[in-house]
Each structure stands twice: as C-alpha cells, then as structure tokens.
C-alpha atoms as a PDB file:
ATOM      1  CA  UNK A   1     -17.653  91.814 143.567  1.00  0.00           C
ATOM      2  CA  UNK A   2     -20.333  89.522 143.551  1.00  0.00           C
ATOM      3  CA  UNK A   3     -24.017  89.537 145.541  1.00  0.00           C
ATOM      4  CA  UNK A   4     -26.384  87.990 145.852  1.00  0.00           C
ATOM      5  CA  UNK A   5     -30.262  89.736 146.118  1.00  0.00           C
ATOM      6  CA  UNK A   6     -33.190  88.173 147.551  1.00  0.00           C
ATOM      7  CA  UNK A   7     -36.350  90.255 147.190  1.00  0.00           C
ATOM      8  CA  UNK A   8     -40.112  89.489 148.545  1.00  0.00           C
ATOM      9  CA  UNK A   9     -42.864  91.506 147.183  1.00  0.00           C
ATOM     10  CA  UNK A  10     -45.408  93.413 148.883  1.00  0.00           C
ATOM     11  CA  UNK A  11     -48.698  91.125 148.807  1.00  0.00           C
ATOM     12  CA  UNK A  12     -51.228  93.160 146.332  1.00  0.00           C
ATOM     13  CA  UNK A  13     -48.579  94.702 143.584  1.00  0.00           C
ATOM     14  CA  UNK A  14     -49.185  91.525 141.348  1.00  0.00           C
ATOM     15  CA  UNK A  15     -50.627  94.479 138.770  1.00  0.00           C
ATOM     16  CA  UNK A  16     -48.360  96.625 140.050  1.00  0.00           C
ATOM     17  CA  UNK A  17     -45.243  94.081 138.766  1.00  0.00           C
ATOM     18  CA  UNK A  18     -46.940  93.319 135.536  1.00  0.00           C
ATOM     19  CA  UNK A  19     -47.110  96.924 134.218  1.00  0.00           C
ATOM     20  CA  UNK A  20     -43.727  97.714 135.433  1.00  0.00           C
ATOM     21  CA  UNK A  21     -42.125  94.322 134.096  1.00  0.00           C
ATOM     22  CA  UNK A  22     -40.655  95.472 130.954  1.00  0.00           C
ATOM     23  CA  UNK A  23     -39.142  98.602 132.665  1.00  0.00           C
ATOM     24  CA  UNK A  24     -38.104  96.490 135.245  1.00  0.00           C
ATOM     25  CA  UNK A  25     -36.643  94.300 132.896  1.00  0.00           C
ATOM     26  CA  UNK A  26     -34.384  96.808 130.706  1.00  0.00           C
ATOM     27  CA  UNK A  27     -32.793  98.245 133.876  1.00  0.00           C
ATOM     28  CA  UNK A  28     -31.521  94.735 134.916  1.00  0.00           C
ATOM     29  CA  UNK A  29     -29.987  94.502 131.620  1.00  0.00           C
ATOM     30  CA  UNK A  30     -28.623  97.831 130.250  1.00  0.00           C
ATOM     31  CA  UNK A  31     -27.141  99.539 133.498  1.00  0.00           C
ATOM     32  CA  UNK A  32     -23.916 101.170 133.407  1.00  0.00           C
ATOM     33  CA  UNK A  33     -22.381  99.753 136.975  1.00  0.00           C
ATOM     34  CA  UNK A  34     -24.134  96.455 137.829  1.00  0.00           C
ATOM     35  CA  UNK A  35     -23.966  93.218 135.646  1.00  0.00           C
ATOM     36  CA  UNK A  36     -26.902  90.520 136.208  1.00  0.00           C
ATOM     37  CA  UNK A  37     -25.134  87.033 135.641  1.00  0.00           C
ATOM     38  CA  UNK A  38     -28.655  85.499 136.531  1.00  0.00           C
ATOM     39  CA  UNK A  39     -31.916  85.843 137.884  1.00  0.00           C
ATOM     40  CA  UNK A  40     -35.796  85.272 138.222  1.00  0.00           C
ATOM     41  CA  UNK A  41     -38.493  84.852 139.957  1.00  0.00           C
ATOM     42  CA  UNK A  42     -39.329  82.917 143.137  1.00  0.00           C
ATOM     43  CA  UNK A  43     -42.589  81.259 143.945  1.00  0.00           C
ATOM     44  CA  UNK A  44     -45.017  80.341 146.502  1.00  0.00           C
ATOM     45  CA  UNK A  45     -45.308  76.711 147.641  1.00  0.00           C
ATOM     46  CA  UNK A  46     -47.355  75.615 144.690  1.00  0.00           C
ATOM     47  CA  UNK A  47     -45.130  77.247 141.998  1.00  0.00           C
ATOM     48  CA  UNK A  48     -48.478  78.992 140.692  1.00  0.00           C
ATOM     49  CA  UNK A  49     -47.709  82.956 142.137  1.00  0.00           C
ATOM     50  CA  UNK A  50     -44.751  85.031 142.024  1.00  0.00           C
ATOM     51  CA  UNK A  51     -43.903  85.825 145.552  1.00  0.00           C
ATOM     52  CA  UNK A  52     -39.946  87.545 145.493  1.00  0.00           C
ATOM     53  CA  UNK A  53     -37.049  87.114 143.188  1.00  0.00           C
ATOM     54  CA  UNK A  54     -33.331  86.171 143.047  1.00  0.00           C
ATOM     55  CA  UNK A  55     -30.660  87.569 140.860  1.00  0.00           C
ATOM     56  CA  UNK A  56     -26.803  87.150 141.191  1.00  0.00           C
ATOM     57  CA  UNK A  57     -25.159  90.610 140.142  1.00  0.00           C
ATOM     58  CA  UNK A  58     -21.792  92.007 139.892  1.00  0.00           C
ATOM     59  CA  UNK A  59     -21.251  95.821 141.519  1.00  0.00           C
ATOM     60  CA  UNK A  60     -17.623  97.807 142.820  1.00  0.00           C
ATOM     61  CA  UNK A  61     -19.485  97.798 145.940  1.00  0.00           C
ATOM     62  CA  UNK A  62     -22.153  96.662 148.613  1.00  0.00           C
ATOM     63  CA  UNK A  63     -23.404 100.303 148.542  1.00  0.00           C
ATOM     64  CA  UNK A  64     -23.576 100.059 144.237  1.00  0.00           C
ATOM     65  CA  UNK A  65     -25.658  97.141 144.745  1.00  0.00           C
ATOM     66  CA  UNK A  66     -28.293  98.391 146.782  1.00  0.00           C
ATOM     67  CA  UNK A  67     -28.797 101.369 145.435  1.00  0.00           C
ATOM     68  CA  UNK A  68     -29.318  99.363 142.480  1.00  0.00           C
ATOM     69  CA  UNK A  69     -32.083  97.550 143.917  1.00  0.00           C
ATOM     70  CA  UNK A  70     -33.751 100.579 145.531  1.00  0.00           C
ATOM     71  CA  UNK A  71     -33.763 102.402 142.636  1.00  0.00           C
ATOM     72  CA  UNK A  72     -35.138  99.942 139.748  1.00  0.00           C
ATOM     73  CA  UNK A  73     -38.218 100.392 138.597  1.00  0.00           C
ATOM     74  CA  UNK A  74     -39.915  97.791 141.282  1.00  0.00           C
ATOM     75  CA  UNK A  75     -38.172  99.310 143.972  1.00  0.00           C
ATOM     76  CA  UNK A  76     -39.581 102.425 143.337  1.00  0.00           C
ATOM     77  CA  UNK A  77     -43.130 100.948 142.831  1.00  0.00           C
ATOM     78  CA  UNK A  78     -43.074  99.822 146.259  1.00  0.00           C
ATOM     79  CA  UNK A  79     -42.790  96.027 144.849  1.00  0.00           C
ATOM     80  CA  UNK A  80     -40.394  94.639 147.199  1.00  0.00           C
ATOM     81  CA  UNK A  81     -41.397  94.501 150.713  1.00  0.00           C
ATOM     82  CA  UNK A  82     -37.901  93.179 151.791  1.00  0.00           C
ATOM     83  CA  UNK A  83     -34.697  92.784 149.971  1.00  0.00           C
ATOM     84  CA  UNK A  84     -31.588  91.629 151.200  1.00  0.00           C
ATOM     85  CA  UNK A  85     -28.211  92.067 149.108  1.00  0.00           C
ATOM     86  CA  UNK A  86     -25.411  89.915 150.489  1.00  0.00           C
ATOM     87  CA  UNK A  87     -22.016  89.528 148.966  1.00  0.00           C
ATOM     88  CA  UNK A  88     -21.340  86.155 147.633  1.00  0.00           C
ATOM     89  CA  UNK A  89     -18.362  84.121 146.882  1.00  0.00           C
ATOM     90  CA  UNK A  90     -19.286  82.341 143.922  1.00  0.00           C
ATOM     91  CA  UNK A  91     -17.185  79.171 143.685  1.00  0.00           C
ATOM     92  CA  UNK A  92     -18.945  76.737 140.826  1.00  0.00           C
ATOM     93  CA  UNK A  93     -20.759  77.353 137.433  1.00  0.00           C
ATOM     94  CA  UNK A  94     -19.072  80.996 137.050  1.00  0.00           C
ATOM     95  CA  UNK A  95     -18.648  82.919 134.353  1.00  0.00           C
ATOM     96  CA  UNK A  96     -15.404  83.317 132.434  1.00  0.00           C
END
C-alpha cells in the first residue's frame, strides 16, 4: 500500500534537524517494512528555509506507516509538529 506523508516542523529545531539529518536519513532508507519511493523537503514561500517534508512510502498498513513516522529519528526529536499519513493511489510516474 501506498501513502503519502506530509510533515511540518516545529519552528526552532532547524539545529535540531541538522544534527539528526544523517540518522534521519539512514532510517528512510534501510528499514525493514517501509520503502521510500521519494521524498524531500518542503519550503517556506521564498524557497530559502526548510519548513516540513514530503515522502511517498510503501507499508502493509496505515498503522506500519505511522509508526514509521513517529518513530524516526525526527519524530523522536520532536521535529515534526504535525504529520499527516494518508493512503494514496498512485496512478502516473510509478515504479515498476
């Protein structure tokens, strides 16, 4: 199943992000149940901070996929103030 994750960060963990980034950054890509396909950062209205991020993952379930989320290593930094983890129907540009 596919979903799609939309997180905002807390204002003030800019720091906080940086020296968790390349933890952050082998849990999206070695963990045993959940597959990124794609993902990144979003931006404020200038494209100058980070303010959230985006990622398309595969997980056997909704409940897979936030856990997931909640327990990267942002998550547990307090990084995101909100995420939201819908399941998506992807329809064009997907993988084979």
């Amino acid at each position: 199943m596919y979903f799609v994750v939309w997180n905002t960060h807390t204002a003030g963990t800019e720091e906080t992000r940086r020296n968790e980034s390349d933890a952050m950054k082998a849990y999206l890509h070695n963990h045993s149940r959940v597959t990124l396909h794609h993902g990144g950062a979003t931006l404020d209205d200038n494209a100058e901070t980070v303010v959230g991020g985006l990622m398309i993952i595969e997980a056997p379930s909704i409940e897979v996929a936030l856990n997931f989320v909640a327990d990267s290593p942002f998550g547990k930094a307090g990084i995101f103030a909100q995420s939201q983890v819908q399941p998506w129907n992807w329809l064009t540009g997907r993988p084979s």
